[in-house]
PDB file of N, CA and C in Angstrom:
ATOM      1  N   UNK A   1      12.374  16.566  79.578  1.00  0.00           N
ATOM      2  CA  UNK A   1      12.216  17.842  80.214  1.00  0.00           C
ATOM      3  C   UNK A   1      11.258  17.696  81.396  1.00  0.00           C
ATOM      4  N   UNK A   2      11.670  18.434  82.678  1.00  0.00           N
ATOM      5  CA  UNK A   2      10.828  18.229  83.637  1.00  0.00           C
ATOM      6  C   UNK A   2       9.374  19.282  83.666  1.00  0.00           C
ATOM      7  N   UNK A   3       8.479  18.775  84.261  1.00  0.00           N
ATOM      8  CA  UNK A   3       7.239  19.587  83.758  1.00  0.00           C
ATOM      9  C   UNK A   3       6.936  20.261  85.431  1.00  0.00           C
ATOM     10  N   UNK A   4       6.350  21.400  85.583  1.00  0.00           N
ATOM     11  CA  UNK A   4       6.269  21.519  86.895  1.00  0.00           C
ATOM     12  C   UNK A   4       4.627  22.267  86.522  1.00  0.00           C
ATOM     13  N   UNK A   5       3.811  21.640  87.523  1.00  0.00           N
ATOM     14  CA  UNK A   5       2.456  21.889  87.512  1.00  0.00           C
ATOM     15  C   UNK A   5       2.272  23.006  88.354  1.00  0.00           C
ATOM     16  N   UNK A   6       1.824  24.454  88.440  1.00  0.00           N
ATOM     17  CA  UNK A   6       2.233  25.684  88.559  1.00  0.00           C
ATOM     18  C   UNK A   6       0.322  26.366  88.697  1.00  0.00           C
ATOM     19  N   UNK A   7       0.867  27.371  89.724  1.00  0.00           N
ATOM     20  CA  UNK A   7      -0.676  28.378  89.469  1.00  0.00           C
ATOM     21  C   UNK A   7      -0.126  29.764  90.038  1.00  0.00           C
ATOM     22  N   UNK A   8      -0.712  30.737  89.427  1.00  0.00           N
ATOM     23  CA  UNK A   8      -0.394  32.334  90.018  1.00  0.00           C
ATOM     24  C   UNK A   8      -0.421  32.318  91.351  1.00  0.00           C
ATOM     25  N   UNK A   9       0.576  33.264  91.712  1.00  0.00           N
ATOM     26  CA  UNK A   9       0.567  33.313  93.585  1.00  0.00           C
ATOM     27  C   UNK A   9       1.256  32.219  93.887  1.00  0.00           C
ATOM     28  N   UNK A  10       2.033  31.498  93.403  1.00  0.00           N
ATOM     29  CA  UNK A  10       2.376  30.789  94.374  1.00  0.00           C
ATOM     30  C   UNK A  10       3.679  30.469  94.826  1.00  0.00           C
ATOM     31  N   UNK A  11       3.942  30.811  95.981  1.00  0.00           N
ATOM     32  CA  UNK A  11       5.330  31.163  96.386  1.00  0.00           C
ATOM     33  C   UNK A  11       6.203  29.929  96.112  1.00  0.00           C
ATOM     34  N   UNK A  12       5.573  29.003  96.322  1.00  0.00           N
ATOM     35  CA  UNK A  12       6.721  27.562  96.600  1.00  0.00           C
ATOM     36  C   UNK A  12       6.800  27.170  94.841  1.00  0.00           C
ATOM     37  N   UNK A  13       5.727  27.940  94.159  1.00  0.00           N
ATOM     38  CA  UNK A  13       6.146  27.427  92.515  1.00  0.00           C
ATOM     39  C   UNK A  13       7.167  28.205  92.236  1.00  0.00           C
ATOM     40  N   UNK A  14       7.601  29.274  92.738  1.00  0.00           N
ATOM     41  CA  UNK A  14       8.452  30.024  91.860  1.00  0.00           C
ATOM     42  C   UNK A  14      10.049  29.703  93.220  1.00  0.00           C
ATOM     43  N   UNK A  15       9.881  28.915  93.838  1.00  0.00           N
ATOM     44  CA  UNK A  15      11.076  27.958  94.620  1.00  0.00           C
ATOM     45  C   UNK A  15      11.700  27.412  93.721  1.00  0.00           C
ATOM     46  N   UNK A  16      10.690  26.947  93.794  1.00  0.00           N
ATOM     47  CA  UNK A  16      10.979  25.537  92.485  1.00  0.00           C
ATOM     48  C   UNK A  16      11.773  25.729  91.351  1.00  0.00           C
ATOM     49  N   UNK A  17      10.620  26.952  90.912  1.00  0.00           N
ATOM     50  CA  UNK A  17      11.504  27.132  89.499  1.00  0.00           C
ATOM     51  C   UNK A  17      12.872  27.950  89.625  1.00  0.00           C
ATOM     52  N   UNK A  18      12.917  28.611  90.343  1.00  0.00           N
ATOM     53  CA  UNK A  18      13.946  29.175  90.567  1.00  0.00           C
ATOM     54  C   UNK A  18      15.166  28.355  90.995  1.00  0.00           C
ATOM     55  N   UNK A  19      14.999  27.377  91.990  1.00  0.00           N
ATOM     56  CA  UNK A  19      15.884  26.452  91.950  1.00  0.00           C
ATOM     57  C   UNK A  19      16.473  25.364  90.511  1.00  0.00           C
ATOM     58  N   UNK A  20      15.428  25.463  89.927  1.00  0.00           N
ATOM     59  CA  UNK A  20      15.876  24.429  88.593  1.00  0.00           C
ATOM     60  C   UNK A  20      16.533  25.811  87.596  1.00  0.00           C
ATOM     61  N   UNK A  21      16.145  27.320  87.610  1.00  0.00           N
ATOM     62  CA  UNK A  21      16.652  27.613  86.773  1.00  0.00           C
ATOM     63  C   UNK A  21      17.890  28.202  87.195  1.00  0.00           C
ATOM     64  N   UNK A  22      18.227  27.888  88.733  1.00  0.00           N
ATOM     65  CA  UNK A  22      20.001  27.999  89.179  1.00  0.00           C
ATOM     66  C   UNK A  22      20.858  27.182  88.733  1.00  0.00           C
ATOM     67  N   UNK A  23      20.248  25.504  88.749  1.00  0.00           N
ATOM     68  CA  UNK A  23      20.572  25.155  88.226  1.00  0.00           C
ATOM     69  C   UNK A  23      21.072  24.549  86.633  1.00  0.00           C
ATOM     70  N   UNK A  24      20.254  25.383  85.977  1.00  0.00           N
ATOM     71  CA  UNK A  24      20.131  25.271  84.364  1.00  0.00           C
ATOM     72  C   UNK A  24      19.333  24.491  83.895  1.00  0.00           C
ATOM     73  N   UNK A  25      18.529  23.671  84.798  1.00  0.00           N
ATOM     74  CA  UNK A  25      17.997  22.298  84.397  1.00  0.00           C
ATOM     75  C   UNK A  25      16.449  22.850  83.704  1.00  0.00           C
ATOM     76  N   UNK A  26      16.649  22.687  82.138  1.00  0.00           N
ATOM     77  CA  UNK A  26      15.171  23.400  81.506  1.00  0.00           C
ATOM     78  C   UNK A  26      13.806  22.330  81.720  1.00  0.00           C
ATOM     79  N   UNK A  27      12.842  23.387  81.846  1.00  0.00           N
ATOM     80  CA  UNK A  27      12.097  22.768  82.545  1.00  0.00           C
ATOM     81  C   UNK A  27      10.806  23.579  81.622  1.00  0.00           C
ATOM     82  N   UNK A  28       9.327  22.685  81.311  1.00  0.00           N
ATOM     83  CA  UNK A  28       8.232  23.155  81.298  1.00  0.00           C
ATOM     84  C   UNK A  28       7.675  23.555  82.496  1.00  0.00           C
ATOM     85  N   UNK A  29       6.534  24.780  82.083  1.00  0.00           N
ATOM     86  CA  UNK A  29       5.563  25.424  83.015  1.00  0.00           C
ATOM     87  C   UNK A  29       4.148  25.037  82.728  1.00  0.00           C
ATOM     88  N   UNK A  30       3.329  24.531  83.342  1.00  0.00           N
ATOM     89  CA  UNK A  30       2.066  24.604  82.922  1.00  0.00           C
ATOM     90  C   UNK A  30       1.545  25.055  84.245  1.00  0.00           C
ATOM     91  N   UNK A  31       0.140  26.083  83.900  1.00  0.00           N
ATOM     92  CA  UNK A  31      -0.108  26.586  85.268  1.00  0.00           C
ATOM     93  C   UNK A  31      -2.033  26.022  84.740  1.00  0.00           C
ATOM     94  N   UNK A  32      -1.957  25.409  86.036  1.00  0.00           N
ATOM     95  CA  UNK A  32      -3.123  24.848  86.168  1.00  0.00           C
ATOM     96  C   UNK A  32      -4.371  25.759  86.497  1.00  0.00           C
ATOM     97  N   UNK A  33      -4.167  27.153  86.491  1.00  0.00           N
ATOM     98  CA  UNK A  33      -5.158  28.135  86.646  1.00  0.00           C
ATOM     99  C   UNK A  33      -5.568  28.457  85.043  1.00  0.00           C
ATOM    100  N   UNK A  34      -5.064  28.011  84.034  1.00  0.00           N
ATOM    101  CA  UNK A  34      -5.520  28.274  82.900  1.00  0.00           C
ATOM    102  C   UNK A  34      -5.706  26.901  82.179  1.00  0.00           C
ATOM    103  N   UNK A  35      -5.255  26.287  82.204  1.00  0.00           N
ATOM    104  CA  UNK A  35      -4.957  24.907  81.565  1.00  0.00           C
ATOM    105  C   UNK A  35      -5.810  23.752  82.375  1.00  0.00           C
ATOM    106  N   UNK A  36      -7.359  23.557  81.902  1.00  0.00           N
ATOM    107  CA  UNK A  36      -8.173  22.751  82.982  1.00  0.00           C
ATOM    108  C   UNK A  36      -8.169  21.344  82.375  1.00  0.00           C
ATOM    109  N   UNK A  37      -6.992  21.313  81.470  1.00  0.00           N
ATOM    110  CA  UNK A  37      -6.543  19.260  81.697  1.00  0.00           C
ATOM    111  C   UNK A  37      -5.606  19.427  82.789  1.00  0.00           C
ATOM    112  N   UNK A  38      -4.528  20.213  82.160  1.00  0.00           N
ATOM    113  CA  UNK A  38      -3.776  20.020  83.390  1.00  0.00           C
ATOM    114  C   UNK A  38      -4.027  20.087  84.726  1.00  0.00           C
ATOM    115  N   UNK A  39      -4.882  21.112  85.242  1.00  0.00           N
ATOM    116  CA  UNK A  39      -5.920  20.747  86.562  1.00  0.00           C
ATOM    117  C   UNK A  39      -6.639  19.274  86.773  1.00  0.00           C
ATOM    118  N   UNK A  40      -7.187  18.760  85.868  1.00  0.00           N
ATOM    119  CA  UNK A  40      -7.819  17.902  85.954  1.00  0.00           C
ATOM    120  C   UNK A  40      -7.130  16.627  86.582  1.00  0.00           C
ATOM    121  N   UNK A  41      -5.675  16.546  85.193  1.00  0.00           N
ATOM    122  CA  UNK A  41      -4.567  15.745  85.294  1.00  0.00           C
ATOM    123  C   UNK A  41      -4.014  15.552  86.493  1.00  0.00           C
ATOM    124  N   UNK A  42      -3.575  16.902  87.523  1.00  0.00           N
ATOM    125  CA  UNK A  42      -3.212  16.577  88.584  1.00  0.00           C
ATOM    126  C   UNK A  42      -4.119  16.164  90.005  1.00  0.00           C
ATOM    127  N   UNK A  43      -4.968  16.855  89.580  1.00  0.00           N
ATOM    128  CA  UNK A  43      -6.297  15.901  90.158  1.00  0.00           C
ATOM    129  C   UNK A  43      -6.202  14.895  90.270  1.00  0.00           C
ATOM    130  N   UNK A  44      -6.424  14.035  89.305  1.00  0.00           N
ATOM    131  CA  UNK A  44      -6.373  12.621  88.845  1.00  0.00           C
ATOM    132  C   UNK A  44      -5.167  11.993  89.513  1.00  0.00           C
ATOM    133  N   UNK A  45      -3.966  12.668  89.685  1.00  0.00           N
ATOM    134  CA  UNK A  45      -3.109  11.941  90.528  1.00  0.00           C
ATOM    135  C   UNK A  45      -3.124  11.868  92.251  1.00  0.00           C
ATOM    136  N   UNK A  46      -4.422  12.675  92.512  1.00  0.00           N
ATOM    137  CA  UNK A  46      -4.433  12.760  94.177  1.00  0.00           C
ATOM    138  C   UNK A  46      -3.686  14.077  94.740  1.00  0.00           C
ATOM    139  N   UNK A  47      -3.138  14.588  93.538  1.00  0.00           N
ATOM    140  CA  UNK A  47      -2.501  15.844  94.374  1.00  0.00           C
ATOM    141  C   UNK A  47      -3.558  16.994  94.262  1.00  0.00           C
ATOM    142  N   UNK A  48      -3.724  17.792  95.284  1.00  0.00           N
ATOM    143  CA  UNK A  48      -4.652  19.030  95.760  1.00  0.00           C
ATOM    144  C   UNK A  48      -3.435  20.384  96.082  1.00  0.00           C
ATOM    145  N   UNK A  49      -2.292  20.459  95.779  1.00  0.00           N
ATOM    146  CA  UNK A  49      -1.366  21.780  95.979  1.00  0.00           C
ATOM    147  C   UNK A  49      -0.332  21.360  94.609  1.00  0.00           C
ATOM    148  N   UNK A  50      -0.045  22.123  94.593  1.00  0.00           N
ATOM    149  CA  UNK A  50       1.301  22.979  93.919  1.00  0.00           C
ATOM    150  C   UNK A  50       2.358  23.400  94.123  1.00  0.00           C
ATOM    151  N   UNK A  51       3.534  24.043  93.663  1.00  0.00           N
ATOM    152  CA  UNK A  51       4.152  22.861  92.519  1.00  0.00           C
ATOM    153  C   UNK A  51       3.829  21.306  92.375  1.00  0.00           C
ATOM    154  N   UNK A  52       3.723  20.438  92.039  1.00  0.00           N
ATOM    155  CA  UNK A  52       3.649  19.502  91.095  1.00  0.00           C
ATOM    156  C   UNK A  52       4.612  18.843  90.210  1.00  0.00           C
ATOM    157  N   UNK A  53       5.794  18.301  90.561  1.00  0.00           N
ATOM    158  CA  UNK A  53       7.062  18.540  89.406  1.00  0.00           C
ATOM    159  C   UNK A  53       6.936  16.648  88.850  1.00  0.00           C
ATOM    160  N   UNK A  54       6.854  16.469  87.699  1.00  0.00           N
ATOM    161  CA  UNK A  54       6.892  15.173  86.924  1.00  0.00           C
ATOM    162  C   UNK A  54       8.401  15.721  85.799  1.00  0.00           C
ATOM    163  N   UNK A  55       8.234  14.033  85.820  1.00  0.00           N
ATOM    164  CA  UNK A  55       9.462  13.982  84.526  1.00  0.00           C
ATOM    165  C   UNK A  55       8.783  12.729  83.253  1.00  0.00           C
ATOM    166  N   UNK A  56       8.189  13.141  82.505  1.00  0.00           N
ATOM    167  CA  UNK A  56       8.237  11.688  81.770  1.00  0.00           C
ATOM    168  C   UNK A  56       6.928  11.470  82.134  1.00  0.00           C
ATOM    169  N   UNK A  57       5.975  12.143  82.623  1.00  0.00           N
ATOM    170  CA  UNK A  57       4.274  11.763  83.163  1.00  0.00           C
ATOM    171  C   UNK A  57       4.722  10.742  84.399  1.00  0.00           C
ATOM    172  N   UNK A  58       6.295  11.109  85.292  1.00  0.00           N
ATOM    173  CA  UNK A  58       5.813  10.350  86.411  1.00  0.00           C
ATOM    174  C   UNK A  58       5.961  11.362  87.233  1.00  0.00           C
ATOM    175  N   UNK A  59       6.069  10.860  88.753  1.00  0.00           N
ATOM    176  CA  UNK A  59       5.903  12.359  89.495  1.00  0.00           C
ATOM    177  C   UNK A  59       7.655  11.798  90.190  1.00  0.00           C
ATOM    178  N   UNK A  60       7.930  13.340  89.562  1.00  0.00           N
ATOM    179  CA  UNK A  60       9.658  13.245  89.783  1.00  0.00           C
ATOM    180  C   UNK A  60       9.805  13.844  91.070  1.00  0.00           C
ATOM    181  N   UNK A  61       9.108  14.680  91.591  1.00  0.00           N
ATOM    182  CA  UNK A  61       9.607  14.342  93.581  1.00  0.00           C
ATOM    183  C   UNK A  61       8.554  14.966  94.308  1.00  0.00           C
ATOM    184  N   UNK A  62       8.140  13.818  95.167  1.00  0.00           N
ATOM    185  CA  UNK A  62       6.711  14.302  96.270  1.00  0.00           C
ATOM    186  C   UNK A  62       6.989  15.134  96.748  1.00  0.00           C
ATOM    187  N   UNK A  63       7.955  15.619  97.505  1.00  0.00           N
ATOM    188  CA  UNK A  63       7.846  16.944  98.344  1.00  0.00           C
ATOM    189  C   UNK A  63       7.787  18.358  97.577  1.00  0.00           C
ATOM    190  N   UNK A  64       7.232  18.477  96.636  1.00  0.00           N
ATOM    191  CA  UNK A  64       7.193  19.845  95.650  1.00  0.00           C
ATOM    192  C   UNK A  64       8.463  20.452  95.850  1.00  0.00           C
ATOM    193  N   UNK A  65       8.631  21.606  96.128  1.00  0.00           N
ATOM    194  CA  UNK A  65       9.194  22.437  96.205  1.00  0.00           C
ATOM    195  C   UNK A  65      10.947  22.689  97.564  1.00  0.00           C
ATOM    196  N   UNK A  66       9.733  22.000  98.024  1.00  0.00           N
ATOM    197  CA  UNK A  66      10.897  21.980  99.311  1.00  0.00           C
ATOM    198  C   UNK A  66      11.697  20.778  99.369  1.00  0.00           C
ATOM    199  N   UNK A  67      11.485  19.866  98.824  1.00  0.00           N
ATOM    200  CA  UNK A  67      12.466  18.519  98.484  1.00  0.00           C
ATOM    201  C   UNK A  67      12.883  18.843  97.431  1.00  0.00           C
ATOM    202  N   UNK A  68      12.646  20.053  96.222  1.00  0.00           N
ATOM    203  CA  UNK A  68      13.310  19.815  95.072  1.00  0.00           C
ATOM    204  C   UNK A  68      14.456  20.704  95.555  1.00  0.00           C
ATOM    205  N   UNK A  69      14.365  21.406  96.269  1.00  0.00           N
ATOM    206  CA  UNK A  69      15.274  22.261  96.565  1.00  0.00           C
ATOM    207  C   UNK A  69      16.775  21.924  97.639  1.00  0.00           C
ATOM    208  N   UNK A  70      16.374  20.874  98.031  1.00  0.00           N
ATOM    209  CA  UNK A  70      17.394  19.799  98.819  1.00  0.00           C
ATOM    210  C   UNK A  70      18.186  19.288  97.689  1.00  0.00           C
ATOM    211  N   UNK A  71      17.837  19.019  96.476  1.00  0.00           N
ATOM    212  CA  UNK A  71      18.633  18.421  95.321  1.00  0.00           C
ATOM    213  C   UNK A  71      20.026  19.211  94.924  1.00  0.00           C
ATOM    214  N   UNK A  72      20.727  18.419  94.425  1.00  0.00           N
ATOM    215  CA  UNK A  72      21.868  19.576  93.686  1.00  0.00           C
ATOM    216  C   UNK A  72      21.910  19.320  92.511  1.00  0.00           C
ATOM    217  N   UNK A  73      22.344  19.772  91.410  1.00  0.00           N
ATOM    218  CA  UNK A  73      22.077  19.722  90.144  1.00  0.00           C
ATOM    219  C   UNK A  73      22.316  18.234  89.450  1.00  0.00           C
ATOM    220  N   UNK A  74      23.529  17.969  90.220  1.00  0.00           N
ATOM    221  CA  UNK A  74      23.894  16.125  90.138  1.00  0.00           C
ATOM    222  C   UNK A  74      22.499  14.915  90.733  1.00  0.00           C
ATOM    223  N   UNK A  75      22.285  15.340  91.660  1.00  0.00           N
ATOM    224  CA  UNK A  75      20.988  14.790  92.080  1.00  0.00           C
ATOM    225  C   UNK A  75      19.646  14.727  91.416  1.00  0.00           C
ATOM    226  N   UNK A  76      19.626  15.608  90.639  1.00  0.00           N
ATOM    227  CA  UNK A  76      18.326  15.820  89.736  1.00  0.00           C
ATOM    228  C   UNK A  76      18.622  15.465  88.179  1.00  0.00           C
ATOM    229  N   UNK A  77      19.805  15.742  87.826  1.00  0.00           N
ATOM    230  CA  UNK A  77      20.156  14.834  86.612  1.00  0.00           C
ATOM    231  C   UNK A  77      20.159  13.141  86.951  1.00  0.00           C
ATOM    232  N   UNK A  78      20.849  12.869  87.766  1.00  0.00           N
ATOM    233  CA  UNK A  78      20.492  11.350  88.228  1.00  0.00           C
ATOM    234  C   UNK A  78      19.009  10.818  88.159  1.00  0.00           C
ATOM    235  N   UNK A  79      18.763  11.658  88.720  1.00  0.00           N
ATOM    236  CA  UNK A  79      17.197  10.986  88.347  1.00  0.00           C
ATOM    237  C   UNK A  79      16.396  11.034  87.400  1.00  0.00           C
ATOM    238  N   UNK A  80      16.963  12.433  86.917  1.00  0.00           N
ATOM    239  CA  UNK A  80      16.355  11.554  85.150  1.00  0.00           C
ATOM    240  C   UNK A  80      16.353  10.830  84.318  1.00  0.00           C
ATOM    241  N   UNK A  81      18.112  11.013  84.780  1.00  0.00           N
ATOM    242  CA  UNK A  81      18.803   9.852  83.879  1.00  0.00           C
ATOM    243  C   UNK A  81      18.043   8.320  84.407  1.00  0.00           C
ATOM    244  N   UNK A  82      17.817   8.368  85.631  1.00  0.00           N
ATOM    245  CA  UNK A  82      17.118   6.846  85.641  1.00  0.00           C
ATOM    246  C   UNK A  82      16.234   6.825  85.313  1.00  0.00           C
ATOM    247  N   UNK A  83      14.908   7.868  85.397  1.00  0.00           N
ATOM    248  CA  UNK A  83      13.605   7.696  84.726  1.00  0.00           C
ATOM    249  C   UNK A  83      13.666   7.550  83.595  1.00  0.00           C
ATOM    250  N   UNK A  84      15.120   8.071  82.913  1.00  0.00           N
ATOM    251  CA  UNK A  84      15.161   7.568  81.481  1.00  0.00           C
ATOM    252  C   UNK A  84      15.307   5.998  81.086  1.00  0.00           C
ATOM    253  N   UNK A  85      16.303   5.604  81.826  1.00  0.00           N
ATOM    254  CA  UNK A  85      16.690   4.313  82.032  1.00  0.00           C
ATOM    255  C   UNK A  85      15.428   3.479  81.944  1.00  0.00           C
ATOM    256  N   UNK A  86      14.778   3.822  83.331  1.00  0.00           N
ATOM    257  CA  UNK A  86      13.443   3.035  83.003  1.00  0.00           C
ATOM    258  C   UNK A  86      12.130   2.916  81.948  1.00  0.00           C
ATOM    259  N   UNK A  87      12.338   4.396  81.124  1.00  0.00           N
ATOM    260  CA  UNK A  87      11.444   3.906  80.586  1.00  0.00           C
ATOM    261  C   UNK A  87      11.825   3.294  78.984  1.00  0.00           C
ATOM    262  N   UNK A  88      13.246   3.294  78.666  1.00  0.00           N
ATOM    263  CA  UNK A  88      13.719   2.674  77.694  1.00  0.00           C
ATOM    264  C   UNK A  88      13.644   1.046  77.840  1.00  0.00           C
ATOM    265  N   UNK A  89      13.409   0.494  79.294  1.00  0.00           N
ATOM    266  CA  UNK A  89      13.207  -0.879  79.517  1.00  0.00           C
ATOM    267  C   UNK A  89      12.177  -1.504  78.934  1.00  0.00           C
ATOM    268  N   UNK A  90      11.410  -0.354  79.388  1.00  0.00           N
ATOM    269  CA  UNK A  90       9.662  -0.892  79.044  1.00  0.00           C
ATOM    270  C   UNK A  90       9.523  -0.654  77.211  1.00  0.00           C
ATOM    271  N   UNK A  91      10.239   0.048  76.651  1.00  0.00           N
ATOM    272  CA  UNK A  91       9.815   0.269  75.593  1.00  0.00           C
ATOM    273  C   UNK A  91      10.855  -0.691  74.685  1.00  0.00           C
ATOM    274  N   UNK A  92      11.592  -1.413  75.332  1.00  0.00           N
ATOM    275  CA  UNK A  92      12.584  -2.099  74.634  1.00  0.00           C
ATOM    276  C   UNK A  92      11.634  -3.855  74.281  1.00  0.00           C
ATOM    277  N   UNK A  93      12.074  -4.402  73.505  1.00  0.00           N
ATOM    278  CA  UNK A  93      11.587  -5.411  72.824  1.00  0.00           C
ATOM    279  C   UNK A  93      12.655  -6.513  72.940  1.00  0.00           C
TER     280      UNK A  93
END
């Protein structure tokens, strides 16, 4: 499930989500105005704005909002499907 790192007011978070929920693609919310790991967390990755969208604790597309919205529903399943891909590599023996 894709996670999208989120705070009140914010226009390009509810892009986002709105685009993933045109497309059906279910998705977590965490809004970093209440949740101060998750603030912290995205901190910790160098990002300072919002949306925030990861898949899997990686960061599933730099341009927040406005690159997720270039996607089409085939495009964003693809890429999970590979983040899936990849991380079954690493966990494979």
């Amino acid at each position: 499930m894709l996670t999208i790192y989120t705070k009140d007011g914010c226009d390009y978070c509810d892009v986002a989500k709105s685009h993933l929920k045109k497309h059906n693609i279910v998705y977590e919310e965490v809004n970093v105005g209440i949740d101060k790991q998750a603030k912290e967390f995205v901190l910790s990755q160098g990002h300072k704005t919002v949306p925030q969208i990861y898949y899997h604790n990686e960061l599933f597309e730099s341009g927040g909002a406005e690159e997720l919205k270039l996607l089409s529903k085939e495009e964003i399943q693809s890429r999970m499907e590979k983040i899936n891909g990849k991380n079954k590599k690493k966990h494979s023996v």
